[in-house]
PDB file of N, CA and C in Angstrom:
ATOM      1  N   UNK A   1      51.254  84.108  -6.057  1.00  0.00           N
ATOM      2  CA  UNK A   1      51.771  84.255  -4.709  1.00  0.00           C
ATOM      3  C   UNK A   1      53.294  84.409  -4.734  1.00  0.00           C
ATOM      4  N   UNK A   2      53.889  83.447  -5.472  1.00  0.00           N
ATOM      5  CA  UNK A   2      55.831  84.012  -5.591  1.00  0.00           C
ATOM      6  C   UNK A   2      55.899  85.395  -6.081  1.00  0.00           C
ATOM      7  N   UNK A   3      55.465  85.730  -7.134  1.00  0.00           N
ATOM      8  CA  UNK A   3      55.556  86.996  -7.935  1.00  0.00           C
ATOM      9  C   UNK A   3      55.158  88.281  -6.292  1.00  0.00           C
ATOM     10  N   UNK A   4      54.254  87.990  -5.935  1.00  0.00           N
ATOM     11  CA  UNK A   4      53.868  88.947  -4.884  1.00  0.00           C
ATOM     12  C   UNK A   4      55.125  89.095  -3.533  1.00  0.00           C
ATOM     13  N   UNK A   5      55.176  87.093  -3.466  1.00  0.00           N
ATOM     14  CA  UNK A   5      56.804  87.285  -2.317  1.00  0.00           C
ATOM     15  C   UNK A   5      57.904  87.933  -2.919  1.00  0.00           C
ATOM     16  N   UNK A   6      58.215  88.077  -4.002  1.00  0.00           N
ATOM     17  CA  UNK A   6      59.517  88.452  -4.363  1.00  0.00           C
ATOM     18  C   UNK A   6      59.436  90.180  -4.605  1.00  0.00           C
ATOM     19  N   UNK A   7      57.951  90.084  -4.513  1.00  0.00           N
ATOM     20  CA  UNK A   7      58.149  91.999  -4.780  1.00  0.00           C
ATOM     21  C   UNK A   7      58.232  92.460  -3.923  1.00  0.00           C
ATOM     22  N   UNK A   8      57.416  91.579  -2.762  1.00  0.00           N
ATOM     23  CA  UNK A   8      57.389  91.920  -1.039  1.00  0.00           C
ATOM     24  C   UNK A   8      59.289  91.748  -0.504  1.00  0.00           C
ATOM     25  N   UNK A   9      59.889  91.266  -0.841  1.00  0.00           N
ATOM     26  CA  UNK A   9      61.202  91.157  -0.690  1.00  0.00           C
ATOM     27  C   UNK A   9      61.567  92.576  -1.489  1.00  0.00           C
ATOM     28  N   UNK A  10      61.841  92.523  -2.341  1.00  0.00           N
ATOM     29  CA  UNK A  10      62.083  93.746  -3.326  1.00  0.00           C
ATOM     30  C   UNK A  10      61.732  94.872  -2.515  1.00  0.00           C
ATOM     31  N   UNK A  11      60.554  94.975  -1.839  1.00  0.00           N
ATOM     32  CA  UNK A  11      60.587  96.458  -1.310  1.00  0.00           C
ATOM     33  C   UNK A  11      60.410  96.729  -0.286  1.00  0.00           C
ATOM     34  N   UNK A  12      60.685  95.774   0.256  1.00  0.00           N
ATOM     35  CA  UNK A  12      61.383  95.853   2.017  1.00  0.00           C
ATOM     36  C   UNK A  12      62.717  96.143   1.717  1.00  0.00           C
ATOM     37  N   UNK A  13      63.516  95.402   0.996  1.00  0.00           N
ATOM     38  CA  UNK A  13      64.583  95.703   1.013  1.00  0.00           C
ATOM     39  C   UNK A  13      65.309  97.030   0.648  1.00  0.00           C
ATOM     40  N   UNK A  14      64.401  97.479  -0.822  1.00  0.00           N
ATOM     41  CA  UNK A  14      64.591  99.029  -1.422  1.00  0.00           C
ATOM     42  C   UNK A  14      64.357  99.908  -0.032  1.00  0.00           C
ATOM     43  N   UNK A  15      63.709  99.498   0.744  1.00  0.00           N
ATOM     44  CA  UNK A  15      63.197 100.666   1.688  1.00  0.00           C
ATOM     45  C   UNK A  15      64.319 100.654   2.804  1.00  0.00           C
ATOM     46  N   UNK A  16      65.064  99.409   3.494  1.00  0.00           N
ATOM     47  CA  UNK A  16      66.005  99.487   3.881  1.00  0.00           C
ATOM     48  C   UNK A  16      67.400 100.092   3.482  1.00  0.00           C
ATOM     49  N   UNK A  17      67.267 100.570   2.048  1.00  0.00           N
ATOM     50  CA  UNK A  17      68.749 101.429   1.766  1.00  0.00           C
ATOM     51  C   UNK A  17      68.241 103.122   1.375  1.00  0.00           C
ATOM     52  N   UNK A  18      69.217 103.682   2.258  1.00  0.00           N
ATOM     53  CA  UNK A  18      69.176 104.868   2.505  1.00  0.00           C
ATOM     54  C   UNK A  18      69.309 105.672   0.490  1.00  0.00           C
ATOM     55  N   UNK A  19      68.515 106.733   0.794  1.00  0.00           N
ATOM     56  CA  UNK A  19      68.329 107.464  -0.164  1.00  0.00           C
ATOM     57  C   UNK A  19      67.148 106.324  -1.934  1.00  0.00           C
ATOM     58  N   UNK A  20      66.741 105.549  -1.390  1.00  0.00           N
ATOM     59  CA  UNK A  20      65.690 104.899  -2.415  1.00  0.00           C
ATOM     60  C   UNK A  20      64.295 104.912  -1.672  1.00  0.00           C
ATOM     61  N   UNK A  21      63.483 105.755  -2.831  1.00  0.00           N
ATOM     62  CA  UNK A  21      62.370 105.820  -2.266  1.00  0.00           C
ATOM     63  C   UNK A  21      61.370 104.698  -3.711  1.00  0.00           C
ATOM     64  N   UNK A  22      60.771 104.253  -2.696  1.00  0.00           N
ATOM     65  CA  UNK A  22      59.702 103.480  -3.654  1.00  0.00           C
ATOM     66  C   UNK A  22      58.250 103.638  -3.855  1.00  0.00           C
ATOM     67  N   UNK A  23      57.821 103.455  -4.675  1.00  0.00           N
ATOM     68  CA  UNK A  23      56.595 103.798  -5.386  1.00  0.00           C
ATOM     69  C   UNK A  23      55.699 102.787  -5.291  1.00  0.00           C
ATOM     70  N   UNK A  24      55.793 101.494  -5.520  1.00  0.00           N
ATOM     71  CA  UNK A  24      54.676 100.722  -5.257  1.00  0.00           C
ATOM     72  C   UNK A  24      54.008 100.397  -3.917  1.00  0.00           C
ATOM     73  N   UNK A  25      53.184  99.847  -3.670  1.00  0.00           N
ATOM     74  CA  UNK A  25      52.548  99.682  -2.722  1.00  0.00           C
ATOM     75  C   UNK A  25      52.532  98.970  -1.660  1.00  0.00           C
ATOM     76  N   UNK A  26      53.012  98.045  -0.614  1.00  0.00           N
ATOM     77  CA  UNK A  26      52.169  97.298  -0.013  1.00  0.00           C
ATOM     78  C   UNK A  26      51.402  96.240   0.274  1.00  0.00           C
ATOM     79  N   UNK A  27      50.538  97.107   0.054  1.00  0.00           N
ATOM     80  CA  UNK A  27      49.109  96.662  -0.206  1.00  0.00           C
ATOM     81  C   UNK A  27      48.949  95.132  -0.986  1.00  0.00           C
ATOM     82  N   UNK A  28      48.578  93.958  -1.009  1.00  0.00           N
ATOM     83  CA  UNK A  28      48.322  93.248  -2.105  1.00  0.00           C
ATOM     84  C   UNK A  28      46.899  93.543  -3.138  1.00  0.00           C
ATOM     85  N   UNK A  29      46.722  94.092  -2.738  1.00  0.00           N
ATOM     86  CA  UNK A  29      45.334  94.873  -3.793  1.00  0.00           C
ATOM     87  C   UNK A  29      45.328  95.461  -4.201  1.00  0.00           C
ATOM     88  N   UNK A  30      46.558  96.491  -4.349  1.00  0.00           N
ATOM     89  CA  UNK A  30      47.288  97.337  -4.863  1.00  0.00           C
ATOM     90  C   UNK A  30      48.736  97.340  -5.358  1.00  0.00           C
ATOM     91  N   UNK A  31      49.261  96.224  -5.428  1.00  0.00           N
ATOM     92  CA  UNK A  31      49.916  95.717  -6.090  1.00  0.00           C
ATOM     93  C   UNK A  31      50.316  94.663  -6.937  1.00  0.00           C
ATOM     94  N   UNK A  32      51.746  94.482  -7.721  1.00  0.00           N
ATOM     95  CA  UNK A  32      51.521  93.043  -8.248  1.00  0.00           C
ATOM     96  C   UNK A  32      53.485  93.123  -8.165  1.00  0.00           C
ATOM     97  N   UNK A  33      53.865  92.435  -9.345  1.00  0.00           N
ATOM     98  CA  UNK A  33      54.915  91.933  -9.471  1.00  0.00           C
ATOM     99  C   UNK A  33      55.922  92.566  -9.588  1.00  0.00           C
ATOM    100  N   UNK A  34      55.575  94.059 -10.307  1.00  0.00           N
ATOM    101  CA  UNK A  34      55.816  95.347 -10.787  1.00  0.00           C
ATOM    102  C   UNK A  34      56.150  96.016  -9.256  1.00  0.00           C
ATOM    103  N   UNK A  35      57.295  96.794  -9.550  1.00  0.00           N
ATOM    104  CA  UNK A  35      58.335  97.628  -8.371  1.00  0.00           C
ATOM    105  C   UNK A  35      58.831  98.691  -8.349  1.00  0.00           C
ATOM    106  N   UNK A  36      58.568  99.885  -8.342  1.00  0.00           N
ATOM    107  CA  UNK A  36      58.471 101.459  -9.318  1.00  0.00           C
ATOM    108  C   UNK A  36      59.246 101.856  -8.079  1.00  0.00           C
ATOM    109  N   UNK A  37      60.808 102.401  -8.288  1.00  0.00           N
ATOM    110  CA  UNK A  37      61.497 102.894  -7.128  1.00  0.00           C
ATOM    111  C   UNK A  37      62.683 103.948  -8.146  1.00  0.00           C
ATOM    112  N   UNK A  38      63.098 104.778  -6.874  1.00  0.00           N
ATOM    113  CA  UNK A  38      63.768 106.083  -7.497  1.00  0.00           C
ATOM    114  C   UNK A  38      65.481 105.679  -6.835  1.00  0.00           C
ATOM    115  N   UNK A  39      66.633 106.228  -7.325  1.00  0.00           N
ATOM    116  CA  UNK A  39      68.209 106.241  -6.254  1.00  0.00           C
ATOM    117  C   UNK A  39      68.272 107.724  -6.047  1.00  0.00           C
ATOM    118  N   UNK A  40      68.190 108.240  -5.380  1.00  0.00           N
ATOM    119  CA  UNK A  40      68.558 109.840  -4.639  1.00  0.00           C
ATOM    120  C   UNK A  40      70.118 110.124  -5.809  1.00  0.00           C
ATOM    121  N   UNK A  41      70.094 111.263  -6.785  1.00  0.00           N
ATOM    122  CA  UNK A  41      71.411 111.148  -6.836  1.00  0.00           C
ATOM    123  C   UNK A  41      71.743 110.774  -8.422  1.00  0.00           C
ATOM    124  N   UNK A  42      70.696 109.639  -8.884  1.00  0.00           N
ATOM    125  CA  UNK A  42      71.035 108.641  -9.720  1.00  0.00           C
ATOM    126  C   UNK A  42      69.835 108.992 -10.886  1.00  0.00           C
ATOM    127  N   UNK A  43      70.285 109.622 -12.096  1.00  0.00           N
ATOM    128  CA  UNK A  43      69.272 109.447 -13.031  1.00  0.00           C
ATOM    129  C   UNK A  43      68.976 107.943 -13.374  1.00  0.00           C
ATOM    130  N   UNK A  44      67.385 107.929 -13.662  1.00  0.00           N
ATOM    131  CA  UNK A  44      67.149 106.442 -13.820  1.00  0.00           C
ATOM    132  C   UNK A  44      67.813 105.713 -14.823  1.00  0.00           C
ATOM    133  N   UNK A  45      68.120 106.427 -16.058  1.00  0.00           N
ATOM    134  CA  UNK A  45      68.647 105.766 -17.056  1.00  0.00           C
ATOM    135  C   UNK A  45      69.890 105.330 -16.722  1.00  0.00           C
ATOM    136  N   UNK A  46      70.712 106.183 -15.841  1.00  0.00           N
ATOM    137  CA  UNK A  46      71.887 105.768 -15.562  1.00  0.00           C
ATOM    138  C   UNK A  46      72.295 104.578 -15.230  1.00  0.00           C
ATOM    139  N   UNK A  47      70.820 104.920 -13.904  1.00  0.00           N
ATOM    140  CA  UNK A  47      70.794 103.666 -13.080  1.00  0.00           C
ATOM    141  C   UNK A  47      70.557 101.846 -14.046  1.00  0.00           C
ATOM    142  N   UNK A  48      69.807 101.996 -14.377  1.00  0.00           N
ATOM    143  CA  UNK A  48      69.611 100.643 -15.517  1.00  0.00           C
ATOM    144  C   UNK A  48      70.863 100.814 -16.542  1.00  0.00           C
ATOM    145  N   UNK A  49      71.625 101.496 -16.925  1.00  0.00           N
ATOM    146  CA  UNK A  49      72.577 100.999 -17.997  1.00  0.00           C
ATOM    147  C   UNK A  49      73.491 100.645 -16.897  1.00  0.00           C
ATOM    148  N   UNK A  50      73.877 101.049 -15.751  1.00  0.00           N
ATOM    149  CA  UNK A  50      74.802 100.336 -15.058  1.00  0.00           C
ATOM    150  C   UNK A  50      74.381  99.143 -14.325  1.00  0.00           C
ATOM    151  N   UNK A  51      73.480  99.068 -13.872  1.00  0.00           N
ATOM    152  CA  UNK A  51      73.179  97.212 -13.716  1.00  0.00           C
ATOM    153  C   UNK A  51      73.148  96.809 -14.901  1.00  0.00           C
ATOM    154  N   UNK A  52      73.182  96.978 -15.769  1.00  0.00           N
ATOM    155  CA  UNK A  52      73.525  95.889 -16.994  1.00  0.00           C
ATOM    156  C   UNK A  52      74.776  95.950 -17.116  1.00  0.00           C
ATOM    157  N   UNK A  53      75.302  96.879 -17.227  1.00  0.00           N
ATOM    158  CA  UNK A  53      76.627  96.915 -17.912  1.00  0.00           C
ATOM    159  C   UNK A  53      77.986  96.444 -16.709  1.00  0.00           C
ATOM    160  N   UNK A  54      77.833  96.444 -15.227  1.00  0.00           N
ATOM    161  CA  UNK A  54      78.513  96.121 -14.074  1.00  0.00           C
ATOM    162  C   UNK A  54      77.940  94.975 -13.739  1.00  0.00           C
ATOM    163  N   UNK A  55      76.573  94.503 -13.792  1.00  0.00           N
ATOM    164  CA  UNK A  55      76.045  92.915 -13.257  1.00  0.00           C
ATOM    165  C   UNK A  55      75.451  92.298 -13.899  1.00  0.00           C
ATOM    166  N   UNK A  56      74.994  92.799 -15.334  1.00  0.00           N
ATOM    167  CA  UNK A  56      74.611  92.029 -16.179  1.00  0.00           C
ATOM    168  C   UNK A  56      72.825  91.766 -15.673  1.00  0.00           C
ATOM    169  N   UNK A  57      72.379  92.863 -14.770  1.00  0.00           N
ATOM    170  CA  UNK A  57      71.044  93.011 -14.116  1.00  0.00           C
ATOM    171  C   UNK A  57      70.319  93.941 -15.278  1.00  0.00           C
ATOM    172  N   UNK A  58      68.927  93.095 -15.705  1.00  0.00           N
ATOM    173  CA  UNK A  58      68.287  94.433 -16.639  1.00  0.00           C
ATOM    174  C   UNK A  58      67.089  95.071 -15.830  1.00  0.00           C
ATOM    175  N   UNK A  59      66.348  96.188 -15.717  1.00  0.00           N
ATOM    176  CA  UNK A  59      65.337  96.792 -15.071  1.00  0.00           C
ATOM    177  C   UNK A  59      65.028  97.630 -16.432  1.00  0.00           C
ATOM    178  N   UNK A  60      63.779  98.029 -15.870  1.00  0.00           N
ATOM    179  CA  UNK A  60      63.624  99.058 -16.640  1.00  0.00           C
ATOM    180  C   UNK A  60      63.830 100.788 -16.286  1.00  0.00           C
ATOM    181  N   UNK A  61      64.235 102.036 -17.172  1.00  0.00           N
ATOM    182  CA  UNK A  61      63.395 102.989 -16.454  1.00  0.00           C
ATOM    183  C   UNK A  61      62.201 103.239 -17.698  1.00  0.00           C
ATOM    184  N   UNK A  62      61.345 104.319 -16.493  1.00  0.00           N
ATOM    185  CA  UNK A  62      59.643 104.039 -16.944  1.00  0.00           C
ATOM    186  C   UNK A  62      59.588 106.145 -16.651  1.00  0.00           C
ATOM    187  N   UNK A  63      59.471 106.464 -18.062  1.00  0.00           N
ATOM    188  CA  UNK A  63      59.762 108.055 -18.090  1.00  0.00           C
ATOM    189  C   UNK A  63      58.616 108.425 -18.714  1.00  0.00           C
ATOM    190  N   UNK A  64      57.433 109.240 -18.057  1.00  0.00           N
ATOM    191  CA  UNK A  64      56.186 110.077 -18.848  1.00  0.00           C
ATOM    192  C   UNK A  64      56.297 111.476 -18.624  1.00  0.00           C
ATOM    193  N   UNK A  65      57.133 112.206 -19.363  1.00  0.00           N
ATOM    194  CA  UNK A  65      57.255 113.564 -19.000  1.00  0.00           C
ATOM    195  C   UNK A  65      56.083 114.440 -18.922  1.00  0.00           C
ATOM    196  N   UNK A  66      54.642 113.791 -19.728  1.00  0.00           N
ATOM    197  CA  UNK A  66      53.910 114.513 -19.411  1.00  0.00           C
ATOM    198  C   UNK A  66      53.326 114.944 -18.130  1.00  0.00           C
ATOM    199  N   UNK A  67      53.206 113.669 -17.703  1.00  0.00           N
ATOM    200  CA  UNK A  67      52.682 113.415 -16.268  1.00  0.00           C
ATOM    201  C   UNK A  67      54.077 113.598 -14.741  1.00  0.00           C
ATOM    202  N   UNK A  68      55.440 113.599 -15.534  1.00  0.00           N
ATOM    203  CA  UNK A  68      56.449 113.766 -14.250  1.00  0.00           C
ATOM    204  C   UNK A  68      57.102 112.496 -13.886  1.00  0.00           C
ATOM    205  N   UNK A  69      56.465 111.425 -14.269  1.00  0.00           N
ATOM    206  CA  UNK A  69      56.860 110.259 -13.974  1.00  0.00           C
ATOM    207  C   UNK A  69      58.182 109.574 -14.493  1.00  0.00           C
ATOM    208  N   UNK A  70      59.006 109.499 -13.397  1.00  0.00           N
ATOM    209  CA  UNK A  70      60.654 108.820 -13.624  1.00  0.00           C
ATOM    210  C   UNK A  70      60.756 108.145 -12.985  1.00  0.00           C
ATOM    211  N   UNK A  71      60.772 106.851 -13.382  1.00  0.00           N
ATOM    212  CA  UNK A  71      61.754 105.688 -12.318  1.00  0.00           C
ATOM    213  C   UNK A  71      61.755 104.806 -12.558  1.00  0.00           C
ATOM    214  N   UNK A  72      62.660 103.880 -12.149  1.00  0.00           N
ATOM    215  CA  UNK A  72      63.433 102.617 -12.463  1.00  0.00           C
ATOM    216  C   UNK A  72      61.663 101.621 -12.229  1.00  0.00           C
ATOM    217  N   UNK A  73      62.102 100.672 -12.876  1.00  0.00           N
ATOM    218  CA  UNK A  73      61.170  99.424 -12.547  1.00  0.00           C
ATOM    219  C   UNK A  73      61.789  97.871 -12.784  1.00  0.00           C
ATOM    220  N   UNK A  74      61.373  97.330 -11.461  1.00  0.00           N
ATOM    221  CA  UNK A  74      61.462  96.189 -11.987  1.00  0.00           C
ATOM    222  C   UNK A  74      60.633  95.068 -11.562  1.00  0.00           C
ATOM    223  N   UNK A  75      60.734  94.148 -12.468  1.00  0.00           N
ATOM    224  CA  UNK A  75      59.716  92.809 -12.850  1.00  0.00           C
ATOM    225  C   UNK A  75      60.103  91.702 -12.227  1.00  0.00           C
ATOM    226  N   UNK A  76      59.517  91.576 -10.968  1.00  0.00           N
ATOM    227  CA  UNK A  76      60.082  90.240 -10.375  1.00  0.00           C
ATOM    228  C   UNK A  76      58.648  89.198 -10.482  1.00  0.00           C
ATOM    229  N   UNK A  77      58.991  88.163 -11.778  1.00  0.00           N
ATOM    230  CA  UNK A  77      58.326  87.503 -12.227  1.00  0.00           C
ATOM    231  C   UNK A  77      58.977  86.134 -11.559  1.00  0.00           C
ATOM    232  N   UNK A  78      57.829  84.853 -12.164  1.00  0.00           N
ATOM    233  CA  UNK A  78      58.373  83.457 -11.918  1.00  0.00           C
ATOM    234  C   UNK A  78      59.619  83.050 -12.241  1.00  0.00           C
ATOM    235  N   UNK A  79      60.207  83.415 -13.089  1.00  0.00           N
ATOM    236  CA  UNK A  79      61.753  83.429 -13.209  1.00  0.00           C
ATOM    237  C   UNK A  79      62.560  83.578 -12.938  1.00  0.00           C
ATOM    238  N   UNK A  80      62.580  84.726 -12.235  1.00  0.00           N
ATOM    239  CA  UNK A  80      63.520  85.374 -11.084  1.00  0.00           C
ATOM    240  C   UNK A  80      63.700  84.443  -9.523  1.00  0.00           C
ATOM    241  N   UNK A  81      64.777  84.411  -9.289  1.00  0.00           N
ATOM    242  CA  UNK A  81      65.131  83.983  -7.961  1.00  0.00           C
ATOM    243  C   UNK A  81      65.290  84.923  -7.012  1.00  0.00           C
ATOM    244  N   UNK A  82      65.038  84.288  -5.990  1.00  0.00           N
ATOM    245  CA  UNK A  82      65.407  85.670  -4.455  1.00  0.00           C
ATOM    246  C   UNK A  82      66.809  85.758  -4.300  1.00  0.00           C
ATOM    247  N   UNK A  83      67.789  84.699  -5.236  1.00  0.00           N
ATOM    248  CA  UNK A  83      69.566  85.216  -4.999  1.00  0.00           C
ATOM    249  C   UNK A  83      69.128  86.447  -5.716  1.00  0.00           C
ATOM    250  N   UNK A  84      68.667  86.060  -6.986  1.00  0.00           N
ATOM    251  CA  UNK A  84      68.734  87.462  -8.249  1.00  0.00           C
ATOM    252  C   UNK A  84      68.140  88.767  -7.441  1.00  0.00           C
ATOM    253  N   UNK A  85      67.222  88.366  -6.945  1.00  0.00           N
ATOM    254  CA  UNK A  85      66.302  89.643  -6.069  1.00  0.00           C
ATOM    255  C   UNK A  85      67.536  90.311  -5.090  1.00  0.00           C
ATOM    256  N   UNK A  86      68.329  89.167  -4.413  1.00  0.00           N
ATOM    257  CA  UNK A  86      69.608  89.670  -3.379  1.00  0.00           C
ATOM    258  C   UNK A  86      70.411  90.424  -4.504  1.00  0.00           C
ATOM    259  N   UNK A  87      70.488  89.630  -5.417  1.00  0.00           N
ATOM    260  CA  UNK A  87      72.158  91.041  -6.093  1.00  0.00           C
ATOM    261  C   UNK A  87      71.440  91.781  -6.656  1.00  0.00           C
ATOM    262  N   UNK A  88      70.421  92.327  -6.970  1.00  0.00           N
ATOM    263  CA  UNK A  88      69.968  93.171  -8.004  1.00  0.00           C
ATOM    264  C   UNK A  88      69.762  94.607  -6.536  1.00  0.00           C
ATOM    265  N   UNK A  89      69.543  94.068  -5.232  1.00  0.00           N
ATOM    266  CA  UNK A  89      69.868  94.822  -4.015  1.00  0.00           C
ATOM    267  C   UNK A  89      70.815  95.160  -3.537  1.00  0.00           C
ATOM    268  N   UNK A  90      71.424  94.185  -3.523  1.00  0.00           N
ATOM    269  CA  UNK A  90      73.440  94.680  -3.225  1.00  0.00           C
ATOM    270  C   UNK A  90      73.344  95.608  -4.480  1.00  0.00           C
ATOM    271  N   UNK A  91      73.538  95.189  -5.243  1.00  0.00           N
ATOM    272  CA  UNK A  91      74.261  96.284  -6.480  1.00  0.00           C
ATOM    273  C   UNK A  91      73.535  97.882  -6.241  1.00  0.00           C
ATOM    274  N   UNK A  92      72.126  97.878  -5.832  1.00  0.00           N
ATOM    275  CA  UNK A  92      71.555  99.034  -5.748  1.00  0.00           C
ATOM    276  C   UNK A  92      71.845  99.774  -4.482  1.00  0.00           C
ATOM    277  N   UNK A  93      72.327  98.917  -3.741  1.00  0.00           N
ATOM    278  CA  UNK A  93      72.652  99.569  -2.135  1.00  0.00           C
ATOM    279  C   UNK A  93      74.389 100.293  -2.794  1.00  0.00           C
ATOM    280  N   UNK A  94      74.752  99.630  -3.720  1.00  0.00           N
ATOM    281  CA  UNK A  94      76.255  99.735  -3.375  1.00  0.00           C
ATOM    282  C   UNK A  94      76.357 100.830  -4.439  1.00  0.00           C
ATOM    283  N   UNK A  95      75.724 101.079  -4.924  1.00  0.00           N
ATOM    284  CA  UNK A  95      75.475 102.403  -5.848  1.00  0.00           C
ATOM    285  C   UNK A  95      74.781 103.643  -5.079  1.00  0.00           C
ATOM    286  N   UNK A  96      73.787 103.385  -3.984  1.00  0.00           N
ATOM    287  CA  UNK A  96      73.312 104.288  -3.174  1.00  0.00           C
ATOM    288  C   UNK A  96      74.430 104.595  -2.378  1.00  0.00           C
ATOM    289  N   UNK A  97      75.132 104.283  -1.623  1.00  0.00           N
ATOM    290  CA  UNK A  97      76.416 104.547  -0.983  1.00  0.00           C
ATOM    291  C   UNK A  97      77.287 105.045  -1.918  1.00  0.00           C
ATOM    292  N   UNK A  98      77.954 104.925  -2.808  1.00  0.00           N
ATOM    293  CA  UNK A  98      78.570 105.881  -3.353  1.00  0.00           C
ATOM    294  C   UNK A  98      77.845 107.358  -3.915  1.00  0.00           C
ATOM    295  N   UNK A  99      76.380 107.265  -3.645  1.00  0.00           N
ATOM    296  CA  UNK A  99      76.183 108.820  -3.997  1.00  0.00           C
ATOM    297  C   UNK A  99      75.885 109.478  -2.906  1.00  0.00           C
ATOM    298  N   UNK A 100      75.950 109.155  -1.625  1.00  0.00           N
ATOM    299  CA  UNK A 100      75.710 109.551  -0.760  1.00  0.00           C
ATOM    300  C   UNK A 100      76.787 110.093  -0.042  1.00  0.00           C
TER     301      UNK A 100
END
């Protein structure tokens, strides 16, 4: 149930900043902890070496060229806090605004 609140946070919030579109679901039956979202602007790799390297935030990106598939992911597990969930959002909002 945390793992599910914090993704449910996670992508309300992704959906509130302009130019991030997200990929997971919803749904709780169709989802889990896992958070598959794109930055308008922002290659994914980019995007993850600069939350590490400006906030010390790791994500993944998740690339299957066969299939087309690019985009950032991230793992909001029992470990994670909803501050961490807040800056790992600021930082992504504040990177969406500068490409916009």
């Amino acid at each position: 149930a945390r793992d599910r609140y914090l993704a449910q946070r996670f992508r309300q919030g992704l959906r509130a900043i302009d130019g991030v579109e997200v990929y997971s679901s919803d749904n709780p039956q169709l989802s889990c902890a896992l958070v598959a979202f794109t930055v308008k602007g922002i290659p994914t790799k980019t995007l993850m070496d600069t939350l590490w390297d400006r906030h010390a935030i790791y994500i993944r990106n998740v690339t299957h060229e066969e299939i087309g598939w690019d985009v950032n992911r991230a793992s909001l597990h029992i470990m994670v806090t909803t501050k961490q969930v807040d800056n790992l959002l600021g930082a992504i909002e504040e990177m969406a605004k500068k490409k916009a």
